[in-house]
C-alpha atoms as a PDB file:
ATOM      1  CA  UNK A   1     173.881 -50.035 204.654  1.00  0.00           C
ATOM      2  CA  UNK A   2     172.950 -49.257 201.011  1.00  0.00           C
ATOM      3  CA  UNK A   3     169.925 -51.536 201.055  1.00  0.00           C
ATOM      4  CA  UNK A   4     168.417 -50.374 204.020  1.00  0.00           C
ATOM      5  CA  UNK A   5     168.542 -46.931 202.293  1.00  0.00           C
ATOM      6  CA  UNK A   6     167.086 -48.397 199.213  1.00  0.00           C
ATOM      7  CA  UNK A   7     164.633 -50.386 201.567  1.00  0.00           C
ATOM      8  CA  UNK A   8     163.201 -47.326 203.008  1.00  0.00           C
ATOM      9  CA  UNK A   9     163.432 -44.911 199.917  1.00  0.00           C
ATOM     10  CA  UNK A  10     161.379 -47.496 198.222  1.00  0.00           C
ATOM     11  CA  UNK A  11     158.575 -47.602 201.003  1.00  0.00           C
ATOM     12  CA  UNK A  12     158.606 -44.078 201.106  1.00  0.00           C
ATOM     13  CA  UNK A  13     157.860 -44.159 196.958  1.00  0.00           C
ATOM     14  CA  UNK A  14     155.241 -46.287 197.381  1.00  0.00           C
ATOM     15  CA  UNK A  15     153.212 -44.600 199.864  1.00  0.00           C
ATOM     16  CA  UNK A  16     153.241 -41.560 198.145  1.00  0.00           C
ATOM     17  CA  UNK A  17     152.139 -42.816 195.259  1.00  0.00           C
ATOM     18  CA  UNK A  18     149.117 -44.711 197.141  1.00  0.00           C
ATOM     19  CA  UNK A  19     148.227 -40.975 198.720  1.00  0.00           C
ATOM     20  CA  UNK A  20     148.064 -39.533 195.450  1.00  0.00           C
ATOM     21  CA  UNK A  21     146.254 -41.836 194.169  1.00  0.00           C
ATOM     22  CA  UNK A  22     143.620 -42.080 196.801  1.00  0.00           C
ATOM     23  CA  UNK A  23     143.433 -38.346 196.215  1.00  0.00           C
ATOM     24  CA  UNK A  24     142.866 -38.411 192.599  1.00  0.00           C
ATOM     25  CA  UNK A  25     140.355 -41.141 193.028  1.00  0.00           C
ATOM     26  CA  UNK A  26     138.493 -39.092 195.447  1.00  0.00           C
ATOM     27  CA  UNK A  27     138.614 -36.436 193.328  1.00  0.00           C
ATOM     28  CA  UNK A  28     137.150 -38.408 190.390  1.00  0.00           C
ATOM     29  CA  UNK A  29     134.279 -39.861 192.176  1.00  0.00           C
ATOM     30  CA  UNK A  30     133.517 -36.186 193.116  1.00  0.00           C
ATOM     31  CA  UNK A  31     133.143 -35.849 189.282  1.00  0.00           C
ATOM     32  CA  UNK A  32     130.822 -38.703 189.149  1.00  0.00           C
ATOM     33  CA  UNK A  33     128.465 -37.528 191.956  1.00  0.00           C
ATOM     34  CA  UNK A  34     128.338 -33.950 189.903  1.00  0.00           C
ATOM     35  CA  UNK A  35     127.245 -35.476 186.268  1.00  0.00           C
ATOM     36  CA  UNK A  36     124.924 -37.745 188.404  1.00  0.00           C
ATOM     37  CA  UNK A  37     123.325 -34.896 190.161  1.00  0.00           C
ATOM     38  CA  UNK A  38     123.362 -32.535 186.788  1.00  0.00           C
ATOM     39  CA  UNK A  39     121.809 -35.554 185.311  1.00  0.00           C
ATOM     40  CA  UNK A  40     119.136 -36.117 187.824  1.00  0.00           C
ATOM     41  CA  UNK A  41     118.086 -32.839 187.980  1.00  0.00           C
ATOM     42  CA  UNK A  42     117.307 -32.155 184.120  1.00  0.00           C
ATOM     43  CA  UNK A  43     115.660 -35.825 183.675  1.00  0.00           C
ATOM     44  CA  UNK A  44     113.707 -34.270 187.299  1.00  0.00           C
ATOM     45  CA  UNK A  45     113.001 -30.671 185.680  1.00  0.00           C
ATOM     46  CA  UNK A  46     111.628 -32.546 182.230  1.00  0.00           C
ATOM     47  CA  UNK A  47     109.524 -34.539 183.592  1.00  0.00           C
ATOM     48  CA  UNK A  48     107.613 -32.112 186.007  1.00  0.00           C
ATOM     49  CA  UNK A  49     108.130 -29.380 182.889  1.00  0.00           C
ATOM     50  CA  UNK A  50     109.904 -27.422 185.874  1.00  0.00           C
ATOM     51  CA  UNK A  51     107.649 -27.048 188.335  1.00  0.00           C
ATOM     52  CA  UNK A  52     108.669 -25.198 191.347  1.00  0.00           C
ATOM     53  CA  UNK A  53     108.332 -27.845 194.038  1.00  0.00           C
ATOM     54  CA  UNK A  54     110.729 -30.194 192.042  1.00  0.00           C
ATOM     55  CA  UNK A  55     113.205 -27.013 191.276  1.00  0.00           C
ATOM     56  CA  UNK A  56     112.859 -26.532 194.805  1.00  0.00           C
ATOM     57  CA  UNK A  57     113.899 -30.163 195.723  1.00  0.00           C
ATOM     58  CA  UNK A  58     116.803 -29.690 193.470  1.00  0.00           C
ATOM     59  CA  UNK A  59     117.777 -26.815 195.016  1.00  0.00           C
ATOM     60  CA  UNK A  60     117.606 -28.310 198.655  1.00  0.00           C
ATOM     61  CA  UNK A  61     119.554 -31.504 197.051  1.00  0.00           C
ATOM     62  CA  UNK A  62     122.324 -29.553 195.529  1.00  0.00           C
ATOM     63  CA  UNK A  63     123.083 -27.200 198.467  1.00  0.00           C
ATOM     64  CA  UNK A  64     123.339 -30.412 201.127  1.00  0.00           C
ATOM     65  CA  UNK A  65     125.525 -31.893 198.449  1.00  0.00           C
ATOM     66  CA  UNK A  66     127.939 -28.998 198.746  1.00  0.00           C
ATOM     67  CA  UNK A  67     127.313 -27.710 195.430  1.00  0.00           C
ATOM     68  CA  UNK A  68     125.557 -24.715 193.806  1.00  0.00           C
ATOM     69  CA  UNK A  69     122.553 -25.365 191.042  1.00  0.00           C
ATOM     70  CA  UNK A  70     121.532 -22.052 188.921  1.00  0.00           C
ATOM     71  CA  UNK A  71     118.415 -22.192 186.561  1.00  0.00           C
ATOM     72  CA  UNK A  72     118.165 -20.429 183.570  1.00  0.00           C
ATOM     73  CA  UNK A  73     114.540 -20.447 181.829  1.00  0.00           C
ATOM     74  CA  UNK A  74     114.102 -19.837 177.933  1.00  0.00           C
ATOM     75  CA  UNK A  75     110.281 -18.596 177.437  1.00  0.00           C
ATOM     76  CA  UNK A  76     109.105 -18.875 173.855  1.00  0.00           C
ATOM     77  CA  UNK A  77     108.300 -15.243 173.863  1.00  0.00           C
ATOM     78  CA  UNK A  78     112.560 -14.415 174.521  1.00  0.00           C
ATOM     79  CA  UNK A  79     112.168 -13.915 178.338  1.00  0.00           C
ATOM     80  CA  UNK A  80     114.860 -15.125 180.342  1.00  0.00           C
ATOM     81  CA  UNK A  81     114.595 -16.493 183.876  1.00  0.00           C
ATOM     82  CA  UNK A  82     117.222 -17.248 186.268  1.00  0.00           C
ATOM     83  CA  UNK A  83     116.953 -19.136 189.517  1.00  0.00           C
ATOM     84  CA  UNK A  84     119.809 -18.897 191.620  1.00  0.00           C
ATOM     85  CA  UNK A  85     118.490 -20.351 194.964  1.00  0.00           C
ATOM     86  CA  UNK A  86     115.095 -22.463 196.401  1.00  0.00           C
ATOM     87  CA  UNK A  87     114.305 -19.067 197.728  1.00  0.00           C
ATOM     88  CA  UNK A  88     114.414 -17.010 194.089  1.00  0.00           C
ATOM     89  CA  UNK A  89     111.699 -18.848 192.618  1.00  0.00           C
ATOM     90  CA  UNK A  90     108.938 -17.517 191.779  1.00  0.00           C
ATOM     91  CA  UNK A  91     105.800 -18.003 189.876  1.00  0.00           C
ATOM     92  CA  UNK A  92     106.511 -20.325 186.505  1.00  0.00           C
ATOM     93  CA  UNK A  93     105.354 -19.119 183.236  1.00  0.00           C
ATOM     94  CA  UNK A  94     103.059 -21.078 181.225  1.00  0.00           C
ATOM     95  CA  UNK A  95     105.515 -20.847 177.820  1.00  0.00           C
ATOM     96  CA  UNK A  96     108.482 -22.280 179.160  1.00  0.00           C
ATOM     97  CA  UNK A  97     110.049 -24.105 176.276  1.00  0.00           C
ATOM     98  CA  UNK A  98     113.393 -25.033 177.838  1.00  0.00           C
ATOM     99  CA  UNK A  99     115.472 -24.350 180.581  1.00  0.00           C
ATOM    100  CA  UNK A 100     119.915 -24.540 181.281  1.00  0.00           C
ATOM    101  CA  UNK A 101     120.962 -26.359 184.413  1.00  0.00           C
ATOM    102  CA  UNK A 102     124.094 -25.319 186.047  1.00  0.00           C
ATOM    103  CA  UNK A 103     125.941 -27.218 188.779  1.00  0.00           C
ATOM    104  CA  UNK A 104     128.996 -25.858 190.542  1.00  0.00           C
ATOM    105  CA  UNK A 105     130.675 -27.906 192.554  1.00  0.00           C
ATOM    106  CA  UNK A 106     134.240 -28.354 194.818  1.00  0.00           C
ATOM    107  CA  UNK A 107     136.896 -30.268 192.868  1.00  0.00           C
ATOM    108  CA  UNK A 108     139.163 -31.041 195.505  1.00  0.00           C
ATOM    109  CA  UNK A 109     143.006 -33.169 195.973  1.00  0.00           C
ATOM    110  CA  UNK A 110     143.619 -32.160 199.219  1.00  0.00           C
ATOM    111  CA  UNK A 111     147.542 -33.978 199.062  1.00  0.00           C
ATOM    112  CA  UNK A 112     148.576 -31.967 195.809  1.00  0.00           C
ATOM    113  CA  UNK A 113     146.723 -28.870 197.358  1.00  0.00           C
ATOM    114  CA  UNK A 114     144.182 -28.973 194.090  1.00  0.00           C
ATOM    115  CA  UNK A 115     141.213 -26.594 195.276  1.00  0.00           C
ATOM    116  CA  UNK A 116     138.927 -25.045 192.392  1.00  0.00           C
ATOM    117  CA  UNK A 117     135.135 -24.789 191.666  1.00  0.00           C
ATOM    118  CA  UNK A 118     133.924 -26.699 188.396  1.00  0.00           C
ATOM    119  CA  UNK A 119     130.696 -25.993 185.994  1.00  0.00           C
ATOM    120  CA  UNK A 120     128.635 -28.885 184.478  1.00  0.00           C
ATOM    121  CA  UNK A 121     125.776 -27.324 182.492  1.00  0.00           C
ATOM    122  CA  UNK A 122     123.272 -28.855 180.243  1.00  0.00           C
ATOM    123  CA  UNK A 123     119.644 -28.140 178.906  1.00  0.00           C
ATOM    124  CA  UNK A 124     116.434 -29.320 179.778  1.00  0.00           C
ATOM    125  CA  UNK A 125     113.315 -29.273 177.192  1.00  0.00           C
ATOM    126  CA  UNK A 126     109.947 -29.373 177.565  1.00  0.00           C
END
């Protein structure tokens, strides 16, 4: 009768530790779609020097992604510039010389009950 016990308490072991892990590989890939989308987006904003029809793109990209992209721009004259949404930008400045790219995004483990909003940030120069 012992063994069965130890049968089943060993099953049960095992798939709990294949749930967790599933959820903290899920969670981890989440990561990797973030620094690929922060990524994306600053190589994107350098190369167009930020032109609003790319920012908006980005925008667009990063809201069906689930995730939240805010645009800071540095003028050389000490003007700052922030784009929080496709729909807040306006008209770019000529002396933009560089710009900080935000991405918020769910970090989720849905088994452990893990639910929290991360930041990756980084800079883009003209």
């Amino acid at each position: 009768m012992s063994q069965i016990m130890k049968a089943y308490t060993g099953v049960f072991l095992i798939l709990l530790m294949t749930a967790v892990s599933l959820g903290i590989l899920s969670a981890y890939v989440q990561v990797l779609d973030a620094q690929d989308m922060k990524a994306r987006f600053i190589h994107e904003a350098e190369n167009s020097s930020f032109d609003t029809q790319v920012m908006q793109a980005c925008f667009e990209e990063s809201r069906t992604g689930g995730c939240r992209l805010e645009v800071t721009l540095f003028t050389e004259d000490g003007k700052v510039i922030v784009w929080t949404d496709e729909n807040g930008i306006g008209t770019l400045p000529d002396n933009v010389q560089m710009a900080r790219i935000e991405l918020t995004f769910p970090f989720r483990i849905p088994f452990l009950g893990i639910n929290s909003m991360h930041t990756f940030s980084g800079y883009a120069v003209t």
